[in-house]
C-alpha atoms as a PDB file:
ATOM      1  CA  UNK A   1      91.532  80.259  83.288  1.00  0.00           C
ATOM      2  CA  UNK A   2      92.597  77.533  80.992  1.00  0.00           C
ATOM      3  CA  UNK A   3      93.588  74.286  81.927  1.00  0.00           C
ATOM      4  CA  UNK A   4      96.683  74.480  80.096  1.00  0.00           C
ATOM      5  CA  UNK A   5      97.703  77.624  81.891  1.00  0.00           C
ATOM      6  CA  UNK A   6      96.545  76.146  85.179  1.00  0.00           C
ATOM      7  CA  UNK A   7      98.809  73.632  84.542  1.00  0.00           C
ATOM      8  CA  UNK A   8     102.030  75.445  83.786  1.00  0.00           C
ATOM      9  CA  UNK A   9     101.591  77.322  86.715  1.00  0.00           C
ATOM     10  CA  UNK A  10     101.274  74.413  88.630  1.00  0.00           C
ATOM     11  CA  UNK A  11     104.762  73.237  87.462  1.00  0.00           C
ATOM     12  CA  UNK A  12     106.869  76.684  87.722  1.00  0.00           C
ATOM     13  CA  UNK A  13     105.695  77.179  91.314  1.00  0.00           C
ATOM     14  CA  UNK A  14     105.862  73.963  92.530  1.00  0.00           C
ATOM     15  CA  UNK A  15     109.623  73.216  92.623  1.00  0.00           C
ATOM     16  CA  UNK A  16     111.449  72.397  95.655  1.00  0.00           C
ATOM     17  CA  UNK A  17     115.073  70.511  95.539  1.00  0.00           C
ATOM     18  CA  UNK A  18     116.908  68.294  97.832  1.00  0.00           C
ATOM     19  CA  UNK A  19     118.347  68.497 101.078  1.00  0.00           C
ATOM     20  CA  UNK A  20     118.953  64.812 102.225  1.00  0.00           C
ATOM     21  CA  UNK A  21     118.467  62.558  99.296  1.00  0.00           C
ATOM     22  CA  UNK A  22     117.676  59.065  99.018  1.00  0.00           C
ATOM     23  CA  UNK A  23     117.388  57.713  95.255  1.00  0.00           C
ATOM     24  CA  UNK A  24     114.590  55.573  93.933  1.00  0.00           C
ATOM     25  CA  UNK A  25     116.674  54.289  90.745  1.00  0.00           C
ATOM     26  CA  UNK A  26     114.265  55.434  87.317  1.00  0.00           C
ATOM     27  CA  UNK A  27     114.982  56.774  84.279  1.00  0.00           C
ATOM     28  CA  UNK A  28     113.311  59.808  83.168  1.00  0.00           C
ATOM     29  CA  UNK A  29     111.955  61.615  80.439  1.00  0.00           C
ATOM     30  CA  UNK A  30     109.464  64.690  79.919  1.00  0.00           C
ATOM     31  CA  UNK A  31     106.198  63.607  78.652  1.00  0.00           C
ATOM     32  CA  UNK A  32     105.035  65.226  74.951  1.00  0.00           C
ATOM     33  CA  UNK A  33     102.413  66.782  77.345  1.00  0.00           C
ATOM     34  CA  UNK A  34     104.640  68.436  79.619  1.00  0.00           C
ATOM     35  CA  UNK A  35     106.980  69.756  76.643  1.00  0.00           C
ATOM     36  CA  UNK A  36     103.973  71.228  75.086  1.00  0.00           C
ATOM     37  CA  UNK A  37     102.800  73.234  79.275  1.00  0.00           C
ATOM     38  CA  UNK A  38     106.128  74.685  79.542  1.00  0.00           C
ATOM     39  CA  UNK A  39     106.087  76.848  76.026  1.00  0.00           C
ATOM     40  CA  UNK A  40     103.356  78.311  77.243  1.00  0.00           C
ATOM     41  CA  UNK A  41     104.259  82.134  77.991  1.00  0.00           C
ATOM     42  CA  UNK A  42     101.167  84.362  78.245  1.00  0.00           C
ATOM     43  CA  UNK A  43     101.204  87.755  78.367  1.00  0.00           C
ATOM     44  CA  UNK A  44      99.655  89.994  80.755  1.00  0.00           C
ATOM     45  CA  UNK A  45      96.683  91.702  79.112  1.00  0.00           C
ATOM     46  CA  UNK A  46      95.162  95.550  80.195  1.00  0.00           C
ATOM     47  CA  UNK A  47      91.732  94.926  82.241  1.00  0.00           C
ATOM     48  CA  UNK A  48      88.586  96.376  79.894  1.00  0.00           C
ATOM     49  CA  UNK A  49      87.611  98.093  82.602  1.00  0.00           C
ATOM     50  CA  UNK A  50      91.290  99.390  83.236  1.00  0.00           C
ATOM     51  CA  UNK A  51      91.774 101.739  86.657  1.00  0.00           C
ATOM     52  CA  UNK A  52      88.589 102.151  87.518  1.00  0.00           C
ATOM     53  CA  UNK A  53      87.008 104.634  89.661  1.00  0.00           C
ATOM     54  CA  UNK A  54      88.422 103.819  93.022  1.00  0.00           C
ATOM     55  CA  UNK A  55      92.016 104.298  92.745  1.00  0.00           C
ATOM     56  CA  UNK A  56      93.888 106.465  94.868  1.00  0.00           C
ATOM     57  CA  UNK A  57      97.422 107.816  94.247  1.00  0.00           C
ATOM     58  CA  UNK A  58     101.084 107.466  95.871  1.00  0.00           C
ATOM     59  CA  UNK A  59      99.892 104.287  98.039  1.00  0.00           C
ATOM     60  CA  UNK A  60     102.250 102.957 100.698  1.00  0.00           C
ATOM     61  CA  UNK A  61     104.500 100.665 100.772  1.00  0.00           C
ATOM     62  CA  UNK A  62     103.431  97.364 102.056  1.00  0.00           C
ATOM     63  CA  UNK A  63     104.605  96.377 105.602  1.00  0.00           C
ATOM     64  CA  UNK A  64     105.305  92.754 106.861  1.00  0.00           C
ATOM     65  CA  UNK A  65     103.526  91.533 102.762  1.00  0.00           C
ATOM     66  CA  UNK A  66     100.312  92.929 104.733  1.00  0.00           C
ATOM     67  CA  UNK A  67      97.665  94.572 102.629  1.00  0.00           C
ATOM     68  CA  UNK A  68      95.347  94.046 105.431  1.00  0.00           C
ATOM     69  CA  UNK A  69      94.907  94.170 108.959  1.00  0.00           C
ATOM     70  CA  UNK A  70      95.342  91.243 110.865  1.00  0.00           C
ATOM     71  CA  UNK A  71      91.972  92.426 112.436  1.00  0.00           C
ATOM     72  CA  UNK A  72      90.200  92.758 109.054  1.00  0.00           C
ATOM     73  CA  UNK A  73      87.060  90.969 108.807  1.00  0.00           C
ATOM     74  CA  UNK A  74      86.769  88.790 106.195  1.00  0.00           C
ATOM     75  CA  UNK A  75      88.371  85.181 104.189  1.00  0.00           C
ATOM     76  CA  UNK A  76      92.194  85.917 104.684  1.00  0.00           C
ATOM     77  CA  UNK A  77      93.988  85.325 101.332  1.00  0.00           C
ATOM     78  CA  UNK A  78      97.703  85.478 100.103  1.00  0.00           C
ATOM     79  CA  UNK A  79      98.664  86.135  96.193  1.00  0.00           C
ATOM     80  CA  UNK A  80     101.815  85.741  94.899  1.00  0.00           C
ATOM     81  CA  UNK A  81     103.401  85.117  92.055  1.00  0.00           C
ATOM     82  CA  UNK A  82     106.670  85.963  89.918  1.00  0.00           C
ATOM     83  CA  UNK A  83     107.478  88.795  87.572  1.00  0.00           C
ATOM     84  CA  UNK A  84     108.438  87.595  83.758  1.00  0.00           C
ATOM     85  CA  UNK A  85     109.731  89.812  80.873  1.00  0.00           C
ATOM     86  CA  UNK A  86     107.901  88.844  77.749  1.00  0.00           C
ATOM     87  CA  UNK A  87     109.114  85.263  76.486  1.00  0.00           C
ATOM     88  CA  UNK A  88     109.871  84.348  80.393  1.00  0.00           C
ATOM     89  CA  UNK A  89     113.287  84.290  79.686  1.00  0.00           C
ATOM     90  CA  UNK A  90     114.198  86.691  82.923  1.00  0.00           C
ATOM     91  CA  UNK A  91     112.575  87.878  85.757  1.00  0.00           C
ATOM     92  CA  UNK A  92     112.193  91.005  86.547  1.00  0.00           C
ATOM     93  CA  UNK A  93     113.387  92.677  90.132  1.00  0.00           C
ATOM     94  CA  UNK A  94     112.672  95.634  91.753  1.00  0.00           C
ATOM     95  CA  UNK A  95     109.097  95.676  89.668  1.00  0.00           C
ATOM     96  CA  UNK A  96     106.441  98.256  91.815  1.00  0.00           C
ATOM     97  CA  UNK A  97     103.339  96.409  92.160  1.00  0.00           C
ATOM     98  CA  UNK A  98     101.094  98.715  93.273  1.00  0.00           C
ATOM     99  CA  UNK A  99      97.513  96.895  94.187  1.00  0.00           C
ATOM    100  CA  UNK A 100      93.686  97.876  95.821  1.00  0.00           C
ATOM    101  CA  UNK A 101      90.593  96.238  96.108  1.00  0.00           C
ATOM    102  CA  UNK A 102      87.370  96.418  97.833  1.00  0.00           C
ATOM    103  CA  UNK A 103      86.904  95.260 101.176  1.00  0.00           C
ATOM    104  CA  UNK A 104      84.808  91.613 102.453  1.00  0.00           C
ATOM    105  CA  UNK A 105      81.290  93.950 101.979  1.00  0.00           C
ATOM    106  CA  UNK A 106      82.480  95.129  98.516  1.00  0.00           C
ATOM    107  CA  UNK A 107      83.139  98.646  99.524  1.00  0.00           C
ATOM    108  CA  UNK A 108      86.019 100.536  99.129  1.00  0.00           C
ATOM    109  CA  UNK A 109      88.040 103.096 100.799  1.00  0.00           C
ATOM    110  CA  UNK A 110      86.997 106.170  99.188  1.00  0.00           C
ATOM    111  CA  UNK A 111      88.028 108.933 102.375  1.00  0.00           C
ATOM    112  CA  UNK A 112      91.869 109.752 101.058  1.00  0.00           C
ATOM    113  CA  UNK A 113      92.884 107.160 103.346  1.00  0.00           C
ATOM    114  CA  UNK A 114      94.928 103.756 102.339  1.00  0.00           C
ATOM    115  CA  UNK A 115      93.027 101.158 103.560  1.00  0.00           C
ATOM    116  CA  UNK A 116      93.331  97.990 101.637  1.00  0.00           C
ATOM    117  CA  UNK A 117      95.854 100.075  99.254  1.00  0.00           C
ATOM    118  CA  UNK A 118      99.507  99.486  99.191  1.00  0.00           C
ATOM    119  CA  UNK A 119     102.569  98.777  97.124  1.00  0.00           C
ATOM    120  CA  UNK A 120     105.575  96.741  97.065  1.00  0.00           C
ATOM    121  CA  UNK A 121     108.780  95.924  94.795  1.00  0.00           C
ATOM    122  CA  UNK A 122     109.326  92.259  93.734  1.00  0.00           C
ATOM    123  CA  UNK A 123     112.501  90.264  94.966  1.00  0.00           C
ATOM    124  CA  UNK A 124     115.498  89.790  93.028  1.00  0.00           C
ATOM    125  CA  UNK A 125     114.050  86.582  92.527  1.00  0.00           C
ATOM    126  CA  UNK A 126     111.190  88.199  90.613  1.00  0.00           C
ATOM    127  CA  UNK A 127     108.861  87.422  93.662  1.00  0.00           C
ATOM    128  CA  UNK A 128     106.141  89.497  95.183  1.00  0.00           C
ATOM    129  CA  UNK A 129     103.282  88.089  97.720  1.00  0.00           C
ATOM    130  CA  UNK A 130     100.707  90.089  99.989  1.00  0.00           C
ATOM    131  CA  UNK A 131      98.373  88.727 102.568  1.00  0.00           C
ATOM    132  CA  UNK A 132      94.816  90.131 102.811  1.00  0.00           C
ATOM    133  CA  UNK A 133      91.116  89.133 102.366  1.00  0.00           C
ATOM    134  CA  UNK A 134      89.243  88.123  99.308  1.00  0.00           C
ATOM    135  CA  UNK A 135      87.218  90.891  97.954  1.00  0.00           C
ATOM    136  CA  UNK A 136      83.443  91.161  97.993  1.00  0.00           C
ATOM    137  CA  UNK A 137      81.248  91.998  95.317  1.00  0.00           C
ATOM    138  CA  UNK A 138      79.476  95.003  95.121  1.00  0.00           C
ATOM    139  CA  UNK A 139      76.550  96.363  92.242  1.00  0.00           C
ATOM    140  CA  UNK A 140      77.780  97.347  88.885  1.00  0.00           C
ATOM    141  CA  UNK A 141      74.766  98.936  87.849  1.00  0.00           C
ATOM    142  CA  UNK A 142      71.716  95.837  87.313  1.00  0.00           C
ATOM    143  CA  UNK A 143      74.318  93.491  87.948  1.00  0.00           C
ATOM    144  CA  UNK A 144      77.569  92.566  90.606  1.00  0.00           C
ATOM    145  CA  UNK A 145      80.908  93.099  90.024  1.00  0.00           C
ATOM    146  CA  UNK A 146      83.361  89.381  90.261  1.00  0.00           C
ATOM    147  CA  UNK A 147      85.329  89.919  92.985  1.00  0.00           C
ATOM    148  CA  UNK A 148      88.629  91.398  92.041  1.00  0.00           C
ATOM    149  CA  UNK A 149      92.057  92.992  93.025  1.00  0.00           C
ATOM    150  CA  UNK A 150      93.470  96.072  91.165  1.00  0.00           C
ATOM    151  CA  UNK A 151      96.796  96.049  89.551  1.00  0.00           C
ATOM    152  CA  UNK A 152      99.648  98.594  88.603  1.00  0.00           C
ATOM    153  CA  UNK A 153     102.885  96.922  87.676  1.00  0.00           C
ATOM    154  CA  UNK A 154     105.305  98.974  86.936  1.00  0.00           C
ATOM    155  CA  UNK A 155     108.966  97.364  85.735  1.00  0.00           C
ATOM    156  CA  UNK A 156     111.886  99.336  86.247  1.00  0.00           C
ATOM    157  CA  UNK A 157     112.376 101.952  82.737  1.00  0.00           C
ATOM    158  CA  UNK A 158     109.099 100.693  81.262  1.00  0.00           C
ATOM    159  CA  UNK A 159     105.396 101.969  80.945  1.00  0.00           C
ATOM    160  CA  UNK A 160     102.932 100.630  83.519  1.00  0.00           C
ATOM    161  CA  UNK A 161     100.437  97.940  82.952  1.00  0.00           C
ATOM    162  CA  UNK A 162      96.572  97.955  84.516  1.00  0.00           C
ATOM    163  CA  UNK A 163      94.679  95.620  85.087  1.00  0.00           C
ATOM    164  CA  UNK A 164      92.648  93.278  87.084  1.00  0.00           C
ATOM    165  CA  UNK A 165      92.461  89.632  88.843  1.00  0.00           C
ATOM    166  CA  UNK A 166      89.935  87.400  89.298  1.00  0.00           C
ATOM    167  CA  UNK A 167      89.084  84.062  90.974  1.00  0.00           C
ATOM    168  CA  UNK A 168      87.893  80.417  89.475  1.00  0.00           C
ATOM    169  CA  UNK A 169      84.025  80.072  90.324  1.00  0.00           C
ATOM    170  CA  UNK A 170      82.984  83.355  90.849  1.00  0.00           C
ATOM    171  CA  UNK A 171      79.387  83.313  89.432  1.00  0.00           C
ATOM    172  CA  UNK A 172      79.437  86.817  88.204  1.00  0.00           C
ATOM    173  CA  UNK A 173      82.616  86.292  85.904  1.00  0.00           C
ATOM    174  CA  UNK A 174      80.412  85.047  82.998  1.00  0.00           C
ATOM    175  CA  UNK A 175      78.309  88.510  82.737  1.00  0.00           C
ATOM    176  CA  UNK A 176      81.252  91.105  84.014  1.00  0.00           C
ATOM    177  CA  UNK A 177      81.590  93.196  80.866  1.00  0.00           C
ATOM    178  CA  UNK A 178      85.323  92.761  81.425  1.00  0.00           C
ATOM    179  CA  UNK A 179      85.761  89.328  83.311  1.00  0.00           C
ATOM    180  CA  UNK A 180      84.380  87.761  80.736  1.00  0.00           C
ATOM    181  CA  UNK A 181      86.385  89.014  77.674  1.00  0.00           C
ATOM    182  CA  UNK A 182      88.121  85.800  76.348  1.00  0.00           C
ATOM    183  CA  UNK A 183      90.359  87.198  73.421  1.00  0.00           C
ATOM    184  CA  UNK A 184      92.156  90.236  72.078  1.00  0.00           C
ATOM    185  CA  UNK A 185      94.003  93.142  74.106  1.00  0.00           C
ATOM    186  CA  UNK A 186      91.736  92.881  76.838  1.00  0.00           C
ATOM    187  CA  UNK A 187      91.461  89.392  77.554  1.00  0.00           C
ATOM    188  CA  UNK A 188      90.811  87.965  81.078  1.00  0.00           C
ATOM    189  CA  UNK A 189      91.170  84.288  80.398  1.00  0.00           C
ATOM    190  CA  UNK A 190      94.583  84.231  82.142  1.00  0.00           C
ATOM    191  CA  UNK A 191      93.821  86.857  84.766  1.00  0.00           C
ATOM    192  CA  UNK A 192      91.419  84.045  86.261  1.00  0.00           C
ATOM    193  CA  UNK A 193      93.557  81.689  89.162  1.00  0.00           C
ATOM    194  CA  UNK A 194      92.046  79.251  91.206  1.00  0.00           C
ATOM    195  CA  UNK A 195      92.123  79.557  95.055  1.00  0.00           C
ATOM    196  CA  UNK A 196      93.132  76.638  97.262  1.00  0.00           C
ATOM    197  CA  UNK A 197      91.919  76.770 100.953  1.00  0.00           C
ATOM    198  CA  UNK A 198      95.017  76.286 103.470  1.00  0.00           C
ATOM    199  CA  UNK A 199      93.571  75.533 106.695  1.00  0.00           C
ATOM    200  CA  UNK A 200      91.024  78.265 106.397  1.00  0.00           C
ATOM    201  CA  UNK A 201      93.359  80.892 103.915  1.00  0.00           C
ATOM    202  CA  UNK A 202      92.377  81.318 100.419  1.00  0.00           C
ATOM    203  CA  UNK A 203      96.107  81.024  98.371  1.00  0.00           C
ATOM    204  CA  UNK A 204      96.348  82.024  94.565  1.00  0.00           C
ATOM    205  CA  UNK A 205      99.743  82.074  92.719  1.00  0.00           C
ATOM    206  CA  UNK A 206      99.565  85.220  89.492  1.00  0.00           C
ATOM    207  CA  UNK A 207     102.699  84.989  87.713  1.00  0.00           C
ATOM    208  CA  UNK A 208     102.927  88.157  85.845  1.00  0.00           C
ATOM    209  CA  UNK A 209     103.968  88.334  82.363  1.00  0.00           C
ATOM    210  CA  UNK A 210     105.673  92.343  80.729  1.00  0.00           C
ATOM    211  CA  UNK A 211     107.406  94.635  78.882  1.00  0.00           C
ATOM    212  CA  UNK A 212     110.300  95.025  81.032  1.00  0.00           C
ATOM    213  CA  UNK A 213     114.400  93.789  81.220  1.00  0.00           C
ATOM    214  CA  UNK A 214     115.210  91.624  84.051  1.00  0.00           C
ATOM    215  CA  UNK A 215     118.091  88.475  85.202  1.00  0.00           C
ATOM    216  CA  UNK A 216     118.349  85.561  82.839  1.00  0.00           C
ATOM    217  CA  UNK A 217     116.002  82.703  84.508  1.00  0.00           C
ATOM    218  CA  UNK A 218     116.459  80.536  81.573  1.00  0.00           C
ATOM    219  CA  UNK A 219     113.314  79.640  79.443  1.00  0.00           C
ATOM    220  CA  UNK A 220     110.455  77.844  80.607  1.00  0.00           C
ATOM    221  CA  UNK A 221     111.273  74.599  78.549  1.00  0.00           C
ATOM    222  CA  UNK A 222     114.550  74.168  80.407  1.00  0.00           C
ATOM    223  CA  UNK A 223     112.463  72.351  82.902  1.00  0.00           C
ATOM    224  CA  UNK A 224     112.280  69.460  79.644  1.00  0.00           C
ATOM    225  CA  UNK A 225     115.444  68.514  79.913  1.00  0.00           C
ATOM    226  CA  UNK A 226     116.689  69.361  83.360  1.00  0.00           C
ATOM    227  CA  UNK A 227     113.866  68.186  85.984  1.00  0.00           C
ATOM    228  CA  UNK A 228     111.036  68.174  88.160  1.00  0.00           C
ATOM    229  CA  UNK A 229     109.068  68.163  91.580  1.00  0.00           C
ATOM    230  CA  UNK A 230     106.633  66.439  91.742  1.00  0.00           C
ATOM    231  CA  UNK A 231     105.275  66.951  95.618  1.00  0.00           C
ATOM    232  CA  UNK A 232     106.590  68.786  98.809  1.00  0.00           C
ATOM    233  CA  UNK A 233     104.905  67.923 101.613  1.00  0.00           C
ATOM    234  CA  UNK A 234     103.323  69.091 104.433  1.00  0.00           C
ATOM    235  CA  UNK A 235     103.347  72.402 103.035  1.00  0.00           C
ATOM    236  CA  UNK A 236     102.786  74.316 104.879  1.00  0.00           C
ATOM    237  CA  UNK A 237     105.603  72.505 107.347  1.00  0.00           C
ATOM    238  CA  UNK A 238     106.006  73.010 111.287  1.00  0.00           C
ATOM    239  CA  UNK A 239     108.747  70.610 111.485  1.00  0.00           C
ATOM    240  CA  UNK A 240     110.395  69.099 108.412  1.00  0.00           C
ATOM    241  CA  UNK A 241     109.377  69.197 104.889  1.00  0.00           C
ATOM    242  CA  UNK A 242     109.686  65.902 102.657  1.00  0.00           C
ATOM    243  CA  UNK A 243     109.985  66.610  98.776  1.00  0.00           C
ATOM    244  CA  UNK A 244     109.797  64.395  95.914  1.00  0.00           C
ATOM    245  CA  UNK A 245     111.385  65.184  92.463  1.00  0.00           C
ATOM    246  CA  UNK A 246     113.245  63.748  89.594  1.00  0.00           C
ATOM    247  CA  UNK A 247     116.132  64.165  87.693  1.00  0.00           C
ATOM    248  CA  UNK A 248     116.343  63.787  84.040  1.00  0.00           C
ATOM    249  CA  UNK A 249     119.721  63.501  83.319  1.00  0.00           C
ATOM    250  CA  UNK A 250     122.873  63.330  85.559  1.00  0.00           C
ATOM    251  CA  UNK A 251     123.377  66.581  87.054  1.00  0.00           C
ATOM    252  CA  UNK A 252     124.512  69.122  89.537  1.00  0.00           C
ATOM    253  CA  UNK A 253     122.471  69.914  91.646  1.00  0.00           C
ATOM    254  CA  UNK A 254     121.655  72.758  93.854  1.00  0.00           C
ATOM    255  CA  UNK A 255     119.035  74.176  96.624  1.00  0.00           C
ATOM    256  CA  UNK A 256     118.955  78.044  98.094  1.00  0.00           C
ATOM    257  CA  UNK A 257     116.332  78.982 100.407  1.00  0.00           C
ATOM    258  CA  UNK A 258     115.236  82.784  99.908  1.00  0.00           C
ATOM    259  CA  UNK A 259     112.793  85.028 102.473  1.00  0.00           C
ATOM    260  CA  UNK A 260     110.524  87.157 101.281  1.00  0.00           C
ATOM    261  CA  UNK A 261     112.894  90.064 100.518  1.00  0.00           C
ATOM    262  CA  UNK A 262     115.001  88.034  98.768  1.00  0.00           C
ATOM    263  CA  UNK A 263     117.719  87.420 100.994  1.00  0.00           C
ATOM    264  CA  UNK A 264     119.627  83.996 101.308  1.00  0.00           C
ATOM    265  CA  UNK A 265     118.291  81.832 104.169  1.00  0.00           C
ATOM    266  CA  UNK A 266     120.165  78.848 103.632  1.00  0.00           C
ATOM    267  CA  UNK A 267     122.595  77.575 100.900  1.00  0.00           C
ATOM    268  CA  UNK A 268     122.376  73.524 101.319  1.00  0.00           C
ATOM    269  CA  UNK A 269     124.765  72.499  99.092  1.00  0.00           C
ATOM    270  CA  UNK A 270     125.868  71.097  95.528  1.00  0.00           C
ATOM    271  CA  UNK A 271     125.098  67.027  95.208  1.00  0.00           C
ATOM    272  CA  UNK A 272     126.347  65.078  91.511  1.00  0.00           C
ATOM    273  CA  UNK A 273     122.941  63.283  90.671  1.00  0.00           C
ATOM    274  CA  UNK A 274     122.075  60.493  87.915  1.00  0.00           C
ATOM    275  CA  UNK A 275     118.974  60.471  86.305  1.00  0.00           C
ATOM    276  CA  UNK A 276     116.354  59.092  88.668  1.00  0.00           C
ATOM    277  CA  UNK A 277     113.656  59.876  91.030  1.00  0.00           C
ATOM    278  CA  UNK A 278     114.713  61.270  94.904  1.00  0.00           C
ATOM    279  CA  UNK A 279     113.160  62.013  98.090  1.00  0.00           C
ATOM    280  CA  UNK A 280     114.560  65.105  99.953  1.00  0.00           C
ATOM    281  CA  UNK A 281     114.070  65.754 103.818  1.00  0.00           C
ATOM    282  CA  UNK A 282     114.985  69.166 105.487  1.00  0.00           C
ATOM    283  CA  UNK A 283     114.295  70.302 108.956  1.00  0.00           C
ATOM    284  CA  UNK A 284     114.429  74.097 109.318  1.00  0.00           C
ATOM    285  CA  UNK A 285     116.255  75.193 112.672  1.00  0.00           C
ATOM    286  CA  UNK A 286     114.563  76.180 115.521  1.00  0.00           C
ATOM    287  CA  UNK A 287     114.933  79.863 115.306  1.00  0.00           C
ATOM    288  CA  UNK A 288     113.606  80.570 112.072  1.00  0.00           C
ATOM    289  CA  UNK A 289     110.477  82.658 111.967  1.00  0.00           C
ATOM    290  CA  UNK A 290     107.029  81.429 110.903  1.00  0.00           C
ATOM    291  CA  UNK A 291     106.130  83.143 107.170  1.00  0.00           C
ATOM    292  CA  UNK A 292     106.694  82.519 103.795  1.00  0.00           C
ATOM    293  CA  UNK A 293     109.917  81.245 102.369  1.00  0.00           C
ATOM    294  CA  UNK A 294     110.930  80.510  97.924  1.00  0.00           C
ATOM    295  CA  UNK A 295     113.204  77.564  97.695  1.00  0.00           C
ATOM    296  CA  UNK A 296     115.230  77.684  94.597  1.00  0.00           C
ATOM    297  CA  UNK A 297     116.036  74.459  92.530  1.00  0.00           C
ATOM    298  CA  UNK A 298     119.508  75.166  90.627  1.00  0.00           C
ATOM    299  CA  UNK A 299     120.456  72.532  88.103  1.00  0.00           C
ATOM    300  CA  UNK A 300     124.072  72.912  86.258  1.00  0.00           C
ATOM    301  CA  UNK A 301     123.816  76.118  87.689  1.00  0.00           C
ATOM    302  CA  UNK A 302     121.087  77.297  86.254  1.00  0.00           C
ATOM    303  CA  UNK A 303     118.024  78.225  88.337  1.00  0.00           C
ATOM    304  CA  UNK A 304     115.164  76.558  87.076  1.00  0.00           C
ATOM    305  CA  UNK A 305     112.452  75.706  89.692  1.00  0.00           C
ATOM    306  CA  UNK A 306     110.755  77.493  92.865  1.00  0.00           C
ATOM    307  CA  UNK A 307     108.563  77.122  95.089  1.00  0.00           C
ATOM    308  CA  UNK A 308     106.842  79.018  98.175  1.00  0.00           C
ATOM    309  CA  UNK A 309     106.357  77.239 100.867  1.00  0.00           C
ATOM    310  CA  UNK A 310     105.213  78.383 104.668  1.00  0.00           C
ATOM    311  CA  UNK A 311     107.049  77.606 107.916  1.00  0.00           C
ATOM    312  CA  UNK A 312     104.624  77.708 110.889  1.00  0.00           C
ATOM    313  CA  UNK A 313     105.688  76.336 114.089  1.00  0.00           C
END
């Protein structure tokens, strides 16, 4: 993947917002850098290699984001990612991602059954996430296969897309017929996320870019003017979670916390804020259950950041 791209993922998905604030008086401005990450809107391109042979029809639907057994052997790994109409001006809920792969040995399920095979809808937030292992490579004729994960996304009223993922480093990306494709319909360029090891899980975020009408999310250069996180940490967070971010212009500001499904968690408030830099602190309370969790930065009422972040007690 380009660095670019790396880097404009990097700044949608890693906004949090404040809780408790404490200000460290600055004033603020978007670098000419910055400006020139968040234009950047790619679309989702068709894999060369498209279906595939392995595909198996009317999956079911995902249970608990599990693609996998928790028994599966195997590097456990969780994608997610967001689902963008075409200029990333909304998101798009209730999209069917339906997804397969092959399993740690590079073999797939081939009997009629479903293993490793599943779908699920994305949030009204636009979110989707599953947990399961990487993928191992299996021969493609002379040569292997990259490992990879199998796409359908399918937005409400609007034709399917198919395609495939990959992963930053694989060593048989650069001779995959359709890996390697770096331009035109078929290009994989921005179909290749890194993977960053989480106490032994592989994590990868895939926002996904379609044809498809959705909820105004504002476009991706409202973060220019509005603001920024720039760390949340630990993440993932047993106790409390600390966040850093800044403010480039006085403001209202807003945090929601969201699970999985896209229900409301917690509402923490509206705050008036000056331009500055802050430091946020929230402590979860003691019943909420370990997983996966979007916090959603509103500014002026407009929602302009998230983040996932994972509660583990």
């Amino acid at each position: 993947m380009k660095e670019k791209k790396n880097r404009r993922q990097f700044l949608r998905n890693s906004a949090l917002s404040l809780l408790g604030l404490s200000a460290i008086p600055t004033t603020l401005k978007a670098s000419e850098e910055t400006t020139d990450q968040l234009h950047n809107c790619n679309q989702t391109t068709e894999d060369y290699y498209g279906e595939g042979p392995f595909y198996t029809a009317n999956p079911p639907t995902i249970s608990n984001n599990q693609l996998a057994p928790t028994n599966e052997p195997g590097t456990k790994m969780i994608i997610s990612g967001r689902v963008f109409n075409l200029d990333c001006s909304q998101i798009i809920p209730n999209t069917v991602i339906d997804v397969w792969h092959a399993n740690d040995a590079g073999a797939y399920d081939n009997s009629g059954g479903y293993h490793l095979r599943g779908k699920m809808q994305t949030n009204q937030q636009g979110f989707y996430i599953f947990e399961t292992v990487k993928p191992g490579h299996y021969l493609n004729g002379p040569t292997y296969r990259p490992a990879h994960i199998h796409f359908k996304i399918t937005p409400p009223n609007f034709p399917t897309l198919t395609t495939q993922l990959y992963f930053q480093g694989d060593p048989y990306i650069t001779n995959d017929a359709a890996a390697s494709v770096n331009s035109g319909a078929f290009d994989a360029t921005n179909r290749i996320i890194s993977l960053t090891n989480n106490g032994g899980v592989l994590e990868g975020t895939w926002d996904i870019v379609v044809s498809g009408n959705g909820i105004p999310t504002g476009t991706s250069n409202l973060h220019i003017d509005k603001g920024i996180i720039y760390n949340a940490s630990p993440n993932p967070y047993s106790e409390s979670i600390r966040i850093y971010y800044g403010i480039f212009r006085e403001s209202r500001v807003n945090i929601a916390i969201y699970d999985v499904a896209g229900h409301l968690v917690a509402n923490l408030g509206e705050k008036q804020l000056s331009a500055g830099k802050y430091e946020a602190f929230w402590q979860p309370p003691a019943n909420l259950s370990n997983g996966h969790y979007f916090v959603a930065l509103t500014i002026n009422s407009l929602q302009v950041h998230y983040l996932k972040i994972v509660y583990q007690k």
